[in-house]
Every structure is written in structure tokens, then in C-alpha cells.
Protein backbone atom coordinates (compact mmCIF):
# COMPACT_ATOMS: atom_id res chain seq x y z
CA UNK A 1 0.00 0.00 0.00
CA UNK A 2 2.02 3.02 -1.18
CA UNK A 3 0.54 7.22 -1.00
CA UNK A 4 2.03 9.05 -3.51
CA UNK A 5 4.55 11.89 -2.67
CA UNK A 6 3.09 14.81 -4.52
CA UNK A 7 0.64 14.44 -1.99
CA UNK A 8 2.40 17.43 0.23
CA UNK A 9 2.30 19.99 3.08
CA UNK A 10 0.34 19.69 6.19
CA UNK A 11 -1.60 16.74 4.57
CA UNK A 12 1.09 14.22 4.04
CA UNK A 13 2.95 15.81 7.48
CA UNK A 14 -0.31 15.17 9.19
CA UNK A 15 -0.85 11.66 7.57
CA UNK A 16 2.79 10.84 8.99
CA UNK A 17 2.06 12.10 12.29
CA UNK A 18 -1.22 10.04 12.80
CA UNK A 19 0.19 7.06 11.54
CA UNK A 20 2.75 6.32 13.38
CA UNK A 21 0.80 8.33 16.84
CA UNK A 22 -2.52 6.60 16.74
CA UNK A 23 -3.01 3.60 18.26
CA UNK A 24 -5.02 1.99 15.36
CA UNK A 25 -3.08 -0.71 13.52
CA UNK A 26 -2.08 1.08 10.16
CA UNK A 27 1.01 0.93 8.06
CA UNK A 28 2.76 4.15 7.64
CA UNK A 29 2.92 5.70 4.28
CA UNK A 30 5.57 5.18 1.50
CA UNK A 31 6.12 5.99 -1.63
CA UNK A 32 7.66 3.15 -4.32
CA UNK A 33 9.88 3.74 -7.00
CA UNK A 34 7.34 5.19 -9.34
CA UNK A 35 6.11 7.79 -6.38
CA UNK A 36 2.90 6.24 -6.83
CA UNK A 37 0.18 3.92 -5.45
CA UNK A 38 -0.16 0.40 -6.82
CA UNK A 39 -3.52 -0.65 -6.10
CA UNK A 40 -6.74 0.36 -4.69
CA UNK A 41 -10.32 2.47 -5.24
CA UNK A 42 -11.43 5.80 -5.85
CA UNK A 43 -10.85 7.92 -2.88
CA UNK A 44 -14.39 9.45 -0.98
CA UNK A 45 -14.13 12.80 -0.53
CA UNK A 46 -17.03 12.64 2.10
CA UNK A 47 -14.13 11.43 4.57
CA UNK A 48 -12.17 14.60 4.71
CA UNK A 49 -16.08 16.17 5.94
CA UNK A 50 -15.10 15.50 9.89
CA UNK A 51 -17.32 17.46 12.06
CA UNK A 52 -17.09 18.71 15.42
CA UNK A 53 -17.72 18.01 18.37
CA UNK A 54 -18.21 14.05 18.12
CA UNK A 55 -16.64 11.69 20.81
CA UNK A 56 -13.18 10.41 20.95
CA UNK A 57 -13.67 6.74 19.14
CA UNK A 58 -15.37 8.89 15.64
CA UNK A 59 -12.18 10.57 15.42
CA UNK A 60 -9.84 7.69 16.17
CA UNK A 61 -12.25 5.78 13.44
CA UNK A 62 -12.15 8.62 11.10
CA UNK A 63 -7.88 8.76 10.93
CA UNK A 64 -7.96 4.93 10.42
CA UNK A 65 -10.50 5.07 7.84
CA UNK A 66 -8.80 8.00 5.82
CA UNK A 67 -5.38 6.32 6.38
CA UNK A 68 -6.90 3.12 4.70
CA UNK A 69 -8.84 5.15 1.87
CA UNK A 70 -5.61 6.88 0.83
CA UNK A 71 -3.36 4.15 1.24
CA UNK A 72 -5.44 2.17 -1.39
CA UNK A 73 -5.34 5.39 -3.78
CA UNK A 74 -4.30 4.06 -7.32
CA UNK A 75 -2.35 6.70 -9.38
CA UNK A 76 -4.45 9.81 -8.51
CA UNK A 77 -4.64 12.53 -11.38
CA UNK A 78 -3.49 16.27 -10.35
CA UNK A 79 -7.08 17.01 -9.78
CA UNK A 80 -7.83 14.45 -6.86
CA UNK A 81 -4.21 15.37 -5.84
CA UNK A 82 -5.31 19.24 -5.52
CA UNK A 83 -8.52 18.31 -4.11
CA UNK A 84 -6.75 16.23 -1.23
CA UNK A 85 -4.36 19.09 -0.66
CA UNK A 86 -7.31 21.55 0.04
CA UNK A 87 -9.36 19.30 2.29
CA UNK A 88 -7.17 17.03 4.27
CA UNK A 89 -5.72 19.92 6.52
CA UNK A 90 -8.86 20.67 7.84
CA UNK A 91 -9.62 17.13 8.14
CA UNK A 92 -7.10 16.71 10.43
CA UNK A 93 -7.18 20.11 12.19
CA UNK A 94 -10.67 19.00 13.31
CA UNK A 95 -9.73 15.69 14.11
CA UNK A 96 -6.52 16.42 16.58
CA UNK A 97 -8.47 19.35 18.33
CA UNK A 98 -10.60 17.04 19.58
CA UNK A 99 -8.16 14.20 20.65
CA UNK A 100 -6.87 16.81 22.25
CA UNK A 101 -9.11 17.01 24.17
CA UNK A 102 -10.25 13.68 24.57
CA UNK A 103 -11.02 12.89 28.66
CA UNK A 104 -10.01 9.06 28.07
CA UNK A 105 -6.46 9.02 26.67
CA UNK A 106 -3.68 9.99 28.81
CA UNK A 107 -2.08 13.25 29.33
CA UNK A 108 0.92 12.34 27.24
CA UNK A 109 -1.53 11.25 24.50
CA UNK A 110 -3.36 14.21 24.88
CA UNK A 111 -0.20 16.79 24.86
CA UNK A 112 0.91 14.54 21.61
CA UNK A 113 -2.19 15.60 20.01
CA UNK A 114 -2.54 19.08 20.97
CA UNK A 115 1.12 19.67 19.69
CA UNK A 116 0.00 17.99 16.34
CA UNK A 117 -3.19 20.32 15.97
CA UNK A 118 -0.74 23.33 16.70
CA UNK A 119 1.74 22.18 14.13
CA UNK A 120 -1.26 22.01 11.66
CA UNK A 121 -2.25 25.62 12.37
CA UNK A 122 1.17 26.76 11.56
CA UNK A 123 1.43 24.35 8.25
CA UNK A 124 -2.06 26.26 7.43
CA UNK A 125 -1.36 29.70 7.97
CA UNK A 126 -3.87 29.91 11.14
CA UNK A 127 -1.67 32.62 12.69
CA UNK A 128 -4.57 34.22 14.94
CA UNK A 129 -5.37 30.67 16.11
CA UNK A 130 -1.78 30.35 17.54
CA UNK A 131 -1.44 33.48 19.15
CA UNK A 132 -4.82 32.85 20.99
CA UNK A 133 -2.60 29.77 22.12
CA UNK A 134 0.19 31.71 22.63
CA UNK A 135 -2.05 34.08 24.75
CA UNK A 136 -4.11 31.34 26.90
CA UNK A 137 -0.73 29.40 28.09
CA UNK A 138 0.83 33.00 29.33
CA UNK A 139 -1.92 33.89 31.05
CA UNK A 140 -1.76 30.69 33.55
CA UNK A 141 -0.11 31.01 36.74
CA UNK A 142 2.35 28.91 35.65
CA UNK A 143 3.01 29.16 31.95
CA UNK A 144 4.82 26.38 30.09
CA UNK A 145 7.26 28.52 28.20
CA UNK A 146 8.32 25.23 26.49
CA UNK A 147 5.33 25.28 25.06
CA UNK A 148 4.83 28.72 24.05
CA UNK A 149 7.86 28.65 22.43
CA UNK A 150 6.85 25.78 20.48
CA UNK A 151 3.53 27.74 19.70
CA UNK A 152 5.95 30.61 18.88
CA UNK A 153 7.70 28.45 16.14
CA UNK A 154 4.42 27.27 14.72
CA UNK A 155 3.13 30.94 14.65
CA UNK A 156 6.28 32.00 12.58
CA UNK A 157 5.55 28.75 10.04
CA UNK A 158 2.17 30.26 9.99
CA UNK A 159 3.15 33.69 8.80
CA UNK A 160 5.54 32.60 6.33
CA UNK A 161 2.92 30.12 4.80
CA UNK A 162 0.08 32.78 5.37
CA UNK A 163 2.07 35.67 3.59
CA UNK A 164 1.45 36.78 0.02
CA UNK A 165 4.34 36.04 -2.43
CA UNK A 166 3.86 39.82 -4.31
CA UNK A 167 3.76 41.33 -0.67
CA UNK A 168 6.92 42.11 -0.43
CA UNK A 169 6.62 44.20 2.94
CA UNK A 170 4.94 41.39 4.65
CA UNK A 171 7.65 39.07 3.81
CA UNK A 172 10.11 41.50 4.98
CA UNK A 173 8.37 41.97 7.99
CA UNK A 174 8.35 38.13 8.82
CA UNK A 175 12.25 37.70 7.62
CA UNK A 176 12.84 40.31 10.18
CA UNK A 177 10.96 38.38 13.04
CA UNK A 178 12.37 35.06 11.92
CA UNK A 179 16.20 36.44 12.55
CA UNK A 180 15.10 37.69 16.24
CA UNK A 181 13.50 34.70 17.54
CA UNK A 182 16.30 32.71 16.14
CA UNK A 183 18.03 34.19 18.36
CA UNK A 184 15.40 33.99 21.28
CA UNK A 185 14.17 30.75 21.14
CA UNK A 186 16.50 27.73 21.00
CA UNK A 187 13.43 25.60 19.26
CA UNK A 188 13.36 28.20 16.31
CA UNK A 189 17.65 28.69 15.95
CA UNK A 190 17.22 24.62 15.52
CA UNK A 191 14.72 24.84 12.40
CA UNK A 192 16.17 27.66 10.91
CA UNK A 193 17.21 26.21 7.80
CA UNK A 194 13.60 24.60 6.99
CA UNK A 195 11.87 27.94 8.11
CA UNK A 196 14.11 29.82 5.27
CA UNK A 197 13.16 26.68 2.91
CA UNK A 198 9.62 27.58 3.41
CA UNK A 199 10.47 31.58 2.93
CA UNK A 200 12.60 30.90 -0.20
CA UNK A 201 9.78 29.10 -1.76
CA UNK A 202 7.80 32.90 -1.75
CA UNK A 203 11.22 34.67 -1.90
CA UNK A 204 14.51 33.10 -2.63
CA UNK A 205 16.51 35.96 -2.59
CA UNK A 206 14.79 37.14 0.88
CA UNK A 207 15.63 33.81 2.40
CA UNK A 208 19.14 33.61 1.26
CA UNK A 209 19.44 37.34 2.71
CA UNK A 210 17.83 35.86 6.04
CA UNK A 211 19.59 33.00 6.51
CA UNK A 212 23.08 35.15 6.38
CA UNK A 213 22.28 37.67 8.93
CA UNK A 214 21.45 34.44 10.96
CA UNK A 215 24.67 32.80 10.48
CA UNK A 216 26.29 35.83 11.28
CA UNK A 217 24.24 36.68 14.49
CA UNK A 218 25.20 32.69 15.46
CA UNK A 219 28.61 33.42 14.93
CA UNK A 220 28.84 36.33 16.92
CA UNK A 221 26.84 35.26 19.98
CA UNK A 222 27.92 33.62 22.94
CA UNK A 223 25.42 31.23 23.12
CA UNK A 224 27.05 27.35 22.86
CA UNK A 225 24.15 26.11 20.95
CA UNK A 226 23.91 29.08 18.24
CA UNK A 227 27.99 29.08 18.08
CA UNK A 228 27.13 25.29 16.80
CA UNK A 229 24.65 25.83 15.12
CA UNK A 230 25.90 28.45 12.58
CA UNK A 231 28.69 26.31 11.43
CA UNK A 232 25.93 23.82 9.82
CA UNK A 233 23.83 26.58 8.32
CA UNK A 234 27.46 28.22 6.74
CA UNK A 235 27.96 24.71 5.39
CA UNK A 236 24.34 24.27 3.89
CA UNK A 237 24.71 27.65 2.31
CA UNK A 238 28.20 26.21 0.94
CA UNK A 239 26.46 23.58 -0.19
CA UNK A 240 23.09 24.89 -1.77
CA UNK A 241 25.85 27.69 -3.72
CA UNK A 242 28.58 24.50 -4.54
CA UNK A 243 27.64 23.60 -8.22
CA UNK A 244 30.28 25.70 -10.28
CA UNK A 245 32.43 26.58 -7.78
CA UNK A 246 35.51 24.86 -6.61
CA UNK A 247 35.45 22.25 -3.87
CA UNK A 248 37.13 21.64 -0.83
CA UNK A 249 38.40 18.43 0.30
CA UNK A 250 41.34 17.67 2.78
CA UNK A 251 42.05 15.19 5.67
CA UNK A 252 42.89 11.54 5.15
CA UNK A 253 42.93 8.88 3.31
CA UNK A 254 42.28 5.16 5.70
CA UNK A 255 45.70 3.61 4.77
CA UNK A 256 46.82 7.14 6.87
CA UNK A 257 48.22 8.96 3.80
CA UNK A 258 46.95 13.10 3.09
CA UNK A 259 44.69 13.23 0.68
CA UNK A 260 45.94 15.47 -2.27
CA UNK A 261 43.10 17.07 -3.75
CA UNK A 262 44.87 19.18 -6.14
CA UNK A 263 46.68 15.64 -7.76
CA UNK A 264 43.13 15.04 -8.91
CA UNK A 265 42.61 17.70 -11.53
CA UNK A 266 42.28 16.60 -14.85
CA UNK A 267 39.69 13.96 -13.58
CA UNK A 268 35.90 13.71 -13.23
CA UNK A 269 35.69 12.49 -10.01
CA UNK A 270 32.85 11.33 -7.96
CA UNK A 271 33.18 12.25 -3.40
CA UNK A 272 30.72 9.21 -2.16
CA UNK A 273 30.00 10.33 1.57
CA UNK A 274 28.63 7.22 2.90
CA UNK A 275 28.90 4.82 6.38
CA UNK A 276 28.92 1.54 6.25
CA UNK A 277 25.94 1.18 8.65
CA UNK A 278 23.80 3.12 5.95
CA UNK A 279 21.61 0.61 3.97
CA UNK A 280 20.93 3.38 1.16
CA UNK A 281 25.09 4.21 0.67
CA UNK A 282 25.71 0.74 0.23
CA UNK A 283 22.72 0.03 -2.38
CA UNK A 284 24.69 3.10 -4.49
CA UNK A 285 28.07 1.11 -4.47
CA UNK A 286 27.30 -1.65 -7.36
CA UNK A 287 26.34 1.37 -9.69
CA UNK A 288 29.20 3.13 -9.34
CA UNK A 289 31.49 0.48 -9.38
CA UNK A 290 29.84 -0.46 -12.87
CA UNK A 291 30.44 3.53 -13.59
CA UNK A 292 34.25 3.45 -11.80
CA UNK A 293 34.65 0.00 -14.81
CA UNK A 294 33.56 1.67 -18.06
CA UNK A 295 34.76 5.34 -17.37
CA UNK A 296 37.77 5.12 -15.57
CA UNK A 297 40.33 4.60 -18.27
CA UNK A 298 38.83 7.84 -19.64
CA UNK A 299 39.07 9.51 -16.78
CA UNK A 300 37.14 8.91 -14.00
CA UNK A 301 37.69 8.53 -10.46
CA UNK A 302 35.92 7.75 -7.43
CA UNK A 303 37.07 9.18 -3.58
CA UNK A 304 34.88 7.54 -0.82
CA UNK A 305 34.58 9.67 2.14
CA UNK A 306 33.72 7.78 5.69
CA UNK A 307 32.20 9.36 8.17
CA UNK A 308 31.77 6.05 10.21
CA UNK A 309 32.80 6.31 13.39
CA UNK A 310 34.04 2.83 13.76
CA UNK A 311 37.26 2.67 11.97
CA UNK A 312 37.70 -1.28 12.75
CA UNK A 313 34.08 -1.42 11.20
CA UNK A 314 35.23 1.10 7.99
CA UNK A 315 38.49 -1.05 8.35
CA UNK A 316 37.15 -4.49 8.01
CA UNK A 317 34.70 -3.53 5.24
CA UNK A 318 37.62 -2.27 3.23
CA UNK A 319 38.93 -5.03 3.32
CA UNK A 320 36.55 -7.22 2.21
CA UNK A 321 35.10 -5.11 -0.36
CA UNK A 322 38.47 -4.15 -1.74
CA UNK A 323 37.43 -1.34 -4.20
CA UNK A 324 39.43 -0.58 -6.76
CA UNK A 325 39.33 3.49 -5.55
CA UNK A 326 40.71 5.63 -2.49
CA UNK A 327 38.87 5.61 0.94
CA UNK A 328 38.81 8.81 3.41
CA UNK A 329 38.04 8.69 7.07
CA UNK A 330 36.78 11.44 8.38
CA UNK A 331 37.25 10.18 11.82
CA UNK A 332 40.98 9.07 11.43
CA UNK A 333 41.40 12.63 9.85
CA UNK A 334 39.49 14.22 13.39
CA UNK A 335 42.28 12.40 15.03
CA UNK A 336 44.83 15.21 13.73
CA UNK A 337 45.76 18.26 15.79
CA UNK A 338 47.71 20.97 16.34
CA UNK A 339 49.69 22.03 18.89
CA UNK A 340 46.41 24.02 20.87
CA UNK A 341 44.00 21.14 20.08
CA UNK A 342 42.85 22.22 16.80
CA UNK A 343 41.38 20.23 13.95
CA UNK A 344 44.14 19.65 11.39
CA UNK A 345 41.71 18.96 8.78
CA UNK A 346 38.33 20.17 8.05
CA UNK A 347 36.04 17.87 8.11
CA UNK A 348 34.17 17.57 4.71
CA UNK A 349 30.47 16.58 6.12
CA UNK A 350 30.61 19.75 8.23
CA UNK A 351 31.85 22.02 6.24
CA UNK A 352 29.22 21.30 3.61
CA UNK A 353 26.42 21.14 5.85
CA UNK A 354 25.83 17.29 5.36
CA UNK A 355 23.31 15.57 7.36
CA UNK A 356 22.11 12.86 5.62
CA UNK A 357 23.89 10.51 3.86
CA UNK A 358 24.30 9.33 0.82
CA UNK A 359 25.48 12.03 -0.67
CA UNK A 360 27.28 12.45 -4.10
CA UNK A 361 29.34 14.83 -5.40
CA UNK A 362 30.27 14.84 -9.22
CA UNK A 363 33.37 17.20 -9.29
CA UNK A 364 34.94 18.00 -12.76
CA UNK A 365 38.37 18.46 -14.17
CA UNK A 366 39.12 21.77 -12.69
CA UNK A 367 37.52 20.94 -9.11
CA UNK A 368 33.60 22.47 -9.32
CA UNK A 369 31.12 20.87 -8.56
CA UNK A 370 28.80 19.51 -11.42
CA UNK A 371 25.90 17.85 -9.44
CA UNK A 372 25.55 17.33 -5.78
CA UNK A 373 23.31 14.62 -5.75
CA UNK A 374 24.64 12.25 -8.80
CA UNK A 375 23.00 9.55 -6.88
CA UNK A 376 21.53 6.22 -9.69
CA UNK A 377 21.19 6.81 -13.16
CA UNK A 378 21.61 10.85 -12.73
CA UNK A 379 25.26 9.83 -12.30
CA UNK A 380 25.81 7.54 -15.16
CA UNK A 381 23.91 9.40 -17.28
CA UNK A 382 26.05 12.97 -16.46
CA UNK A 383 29.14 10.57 -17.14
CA UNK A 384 28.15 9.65 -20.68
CA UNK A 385 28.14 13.36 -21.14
CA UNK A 386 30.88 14.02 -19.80
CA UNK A 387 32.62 10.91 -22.03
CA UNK A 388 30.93 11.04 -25.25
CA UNK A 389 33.37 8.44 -26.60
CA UNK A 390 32.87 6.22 -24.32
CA UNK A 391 30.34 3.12 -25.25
């Protein structure tokens, strides 16, 4: 039973959250290699049509039956699609405002729930509904400012999602409020980069603009957390701006030898950062060992790039595998340091931001980046462009 991914937004966010929160036995939603369902009916529209104010077993019925019903969609057209968009949210905005509130469950349950309804008013835009949240939980005697500042976050969501794309001055005005509570509330300096996502998506250049002042204000403070913090959004910015532009790579290589970067020009070369725990990185290695076979003679290379932790594990795999390219261990390079206790080499994964693995780098002969993600066929197909004359 597969959902299709262009399902998106606070409907499939909300479909996640249910199914793996409710206690009805569901399976969680997936999409296959097509991105599509594989089998099932016509969805009924009347199931998104929740009403209020029923008891706690409707609602718990209604998620299961609307998990089912769009778990068995087959291959929706864009008009269901849009349809679902416009009605799920409200679907489930009804439906967790009432578990919410639901006498039977548990408090834990019931704090679980109210946090989902609140994330679904920010994911919709409901920006007065929030700070009427915001508002009740201050004025108790004793206010959960955990909570408000999660309300806080949703709120912001809420007025990026809410604002016009040709209102320039209200986008301003949330970019502004978006770089102080960054540096107010440790909940918001966490989701920075996917709050400028959603603000690039209505004004790139605006969000790009925001997210520097807020790598800058990180790097300034002298707050632990935002010091952190603004090394990872300087390396997703690296990243995000890498394609054309020369890469970095130093440290070393696992047989303990410097990796020499610049001895690499002249070659299209592929950086795998993988771990040898990661089921995904190791599915990539029989295509680009097929790749490394028919293009290296014209000039291809491959550098993997560890960031395993366990260098007996990295160690051991190495040598079974025995890969006819270079291996770099970020950890063995971490291992390196100067006289004050200072990283020799910088590590590659931070530097660029990466936090999720696989990811793969196509570099070309003068050392920019082609394609940051040549994961599957995108690789082998950039390579036969690359090497016309090679069959």
C-alpha cells in the first residue's frame, strides 16, 4: 500500500504524524519507486467532511478510515491530488483538536495531540489561532514557556505560509521576526534552515538574505548552541551555492596517507560520503562500481569519504570489499591536531552542511562541482556526457 509523494504539506505531514501516533493498527505511508500507489479504489471525498464536536472513538475511526482510503489510492490525477491538498488539513485540524481534548487518553496522548493540531495551524497559515494559544498558556499562573515557544515556532511557520508572495513588505516583515526569535528561542535557531526553505519558496533571494544575517548573528553570539549551530547553516549555504564553484576536500585517506586534492585535476571524479551502517550508501556502491569499470580509463575517479565512526568497522569492510578506488576517514582525519588542540583537517560533512547521507558529489576536471546529488542513473547518465566516446 504506497501514497504518492506529490501528496504534500500539512496533509502528508499530518498523515505521517497520525500514523505512526494513533493507536489503530495502520502501516505508515511510503512511496515506491514510481512515487505512486499500486492498487486500490477511488478515494471518498465525504471522509475529509469530519465534524465537530463528536466523541473520541469517531475521530480515532475517522484517521484509520482515511489512512486506509488513501493508502489504497491508485495513481491519482493532479485534480484528486489538488482536491486532497485543500481538504485534508482541515480534516485533520478537526480531528486532533478534539483528541486533544479527549477525557479518556492519557495526558501524554493528549499533549501529543494538541502539539499535532498546533503544528497544523502553523502548516495552514492559522496565525490568529496560535497566538490565541500563545495568549491562553501566558496567562496561567504557571506558563509552560516550552510550550509557548513551540507555539511561537508554529506561529512564525504560519506567517511565512500565510504571507502573500507579491507582498513584499509582509515578507520582509516576517524575515525580520524570523532572525530575532532565532536568536530567542533555542526551538526556532534549531529549524532555521527549513523555516528559510519555506520563505525561499515565496522569496529566494529574501531567504538567502535571512539565513546570512542568521549565520552571522550565530557566529557572533555567545550562546554554545547558536555558536554550533551556525557552522551547519554556513555549510548548507556552501552547499546549496557548490555547483560551479571549486570544492574543498582535505584530511585523510584510511591507509593514513593526506589526501591530495589538487593531484586530482584533470579527472571527473565522484566524493561518495557514505557509512557503512547506511543501507541506502551501500545500495549506491554496485552502480558506481559499474560507472568506476567503463569510465575510468577515460578519466574517471571515485574518492569515498567515511564518516563512520568505527574505523575497525570502515576497516574491516575495506577489506573485504576491496574497491578498486581511495577511501577517506573522516574520523581518522578528526584524530589530527595541532599544537592548541585544533582540527588539522576540516572535516568535509561539516563544512558542507551534510546531514544525511548518501550524498554524491560529481566534481569535474578543474575541481567544481557539477551535481551534488549524482546519486543512480543521474550519475551515469552525467558521465556519458561528460565521455561522449565512451560506449
Amino acid at each position: 500500500m504506497r501514497l504518492t509523494n506529490t501528496i504534500l504539506g500539512a496533509a502528508a505531514l499530518a498523515l505521517a504524524l497520525f500514523a505512526v501516533s494513533s493507536d489503530a493498527s495502520v502501516v505508515v505511508a511510503q512511496e515506491d519507486e514510481a512515487g505512486v500507489a499500486t492498487s486500490g479504489n477511488a478515494l471518498d471525498m465525504s471522509l475529509f467532511d469530519v465534524p465537530d464536536g463528536k466523541d473520541a472513538k469517531f475521530y480515532r475511526d475517522r484517521q484509520a478510515a482515511i489512512q486506509e482510503a488513501l493508502n489504497a489510492l491508485s495513481n491519482p490525477d493532479e485534480a484528486t491530488i489538488s482536491k486532497i491538498n485543500e481538504v485534508m488539513p482541515k480534516a485533520f485540524l478537526v480531528i486532533f483538536k478534539n483528541l486533544a481534548n479527549d477525557a479518556e487518553a492519557d495526558e501524554e496522548e493528549r499533549d501529543r495531540n494538541f502539539n499535532i493540531y498546533a503544528m497544523l495551524l502553523g502548516r495552514t497559515g492559522e496565525v490568529e489561532e496560535l497566538e490565541k494559544l500563545i495568549a491562553a498558556e501566558k496567562a496561567k499562573d504557571e506558563p509552560n514557556k516550552e510550550r509557548i515557544d513551540q507555539f511561537s515556532f508554529f506561529a512564525l511557520l504560519a506567517k511565512i505560509e500565510k504571507a502573500d508572495k507579491d507582498d513584499a513588505s509582509a515578507l520582509k516583515a516576517v524575515a525580520d521576526e524570523l532572525v530575532d526569535k532565532a536568536m530567542a528561542i533555542d526551538i526556532v535557531a534549531y529549524q532555521v534552515s527549513d523555516l528559510c526553505e519555506a520563505l525561499g519558496e515565496k522569496a529566494p533571494d529574501l531567504a538567502s538574505e535571512t539565513l546570512d544575517k542568521i549565520a552571522d548573528a550565530f557566529t557572533k553570539s555567545n550562546d554554545k548552541i547558536r555558536k554550533k549551530l551556525a557552522d551547519g547553516l554556513l555549510g548548507k549555504k556552501r552547499m546549496a551555492e557548490l555547483v560551479g564553484n571549486e570544492v574543498v576536500l582535505e584530511g585523510l585517506f584510511l591507509d593514513g596517507k593526506e589526501i591530495d586534492w589538487k593531484s586530482y585535476r584533470g579527472k571527473v571524479v565522484l566524493i561518495d560520503v557514505f557509512a557503512t551502517w547506511c543501507g541506502p550508501c551501500m545500495g549506491e556502491v554496485p552502480g558506481i562500481l559499474k560507472n568506476y569499470e567503463r569510465f575510468h580509463e577515460a578519466g574517471f575517479d571515485v574518492i569515498s569519504y567515511s564518516v563512520d565512526q568505527d574505523l575497525d568497522a570502515l576497516k574491516k569492510y575495506e577489506e573485504t570489499e576491496k574497491h578498486p578506488w581511495k577511501t577517506a576517514s573522516e574520523t581518522l582525519a578528526a584524530e589530527q591536531t595541532d599544537a592548541d588542540g585544533n582540527a588539522k583537517y576540516k572535516s568535509f560533512s561539516d563544512y558542507y552542511g551534510i546531514d544525511a547521507i548518501p550524498r554524491m558529489i560529481l566534481v569535474d576536471k578543474d575541481g567544481k562541482a557539477i551535481d551534488t546529488n549524482a546519486r543512480g542513473d543521474k550519475l551515469t547518465k552525467a558521465l556519458e556526457k561528460l565521455f561522449p566516446n565512451v560506449k
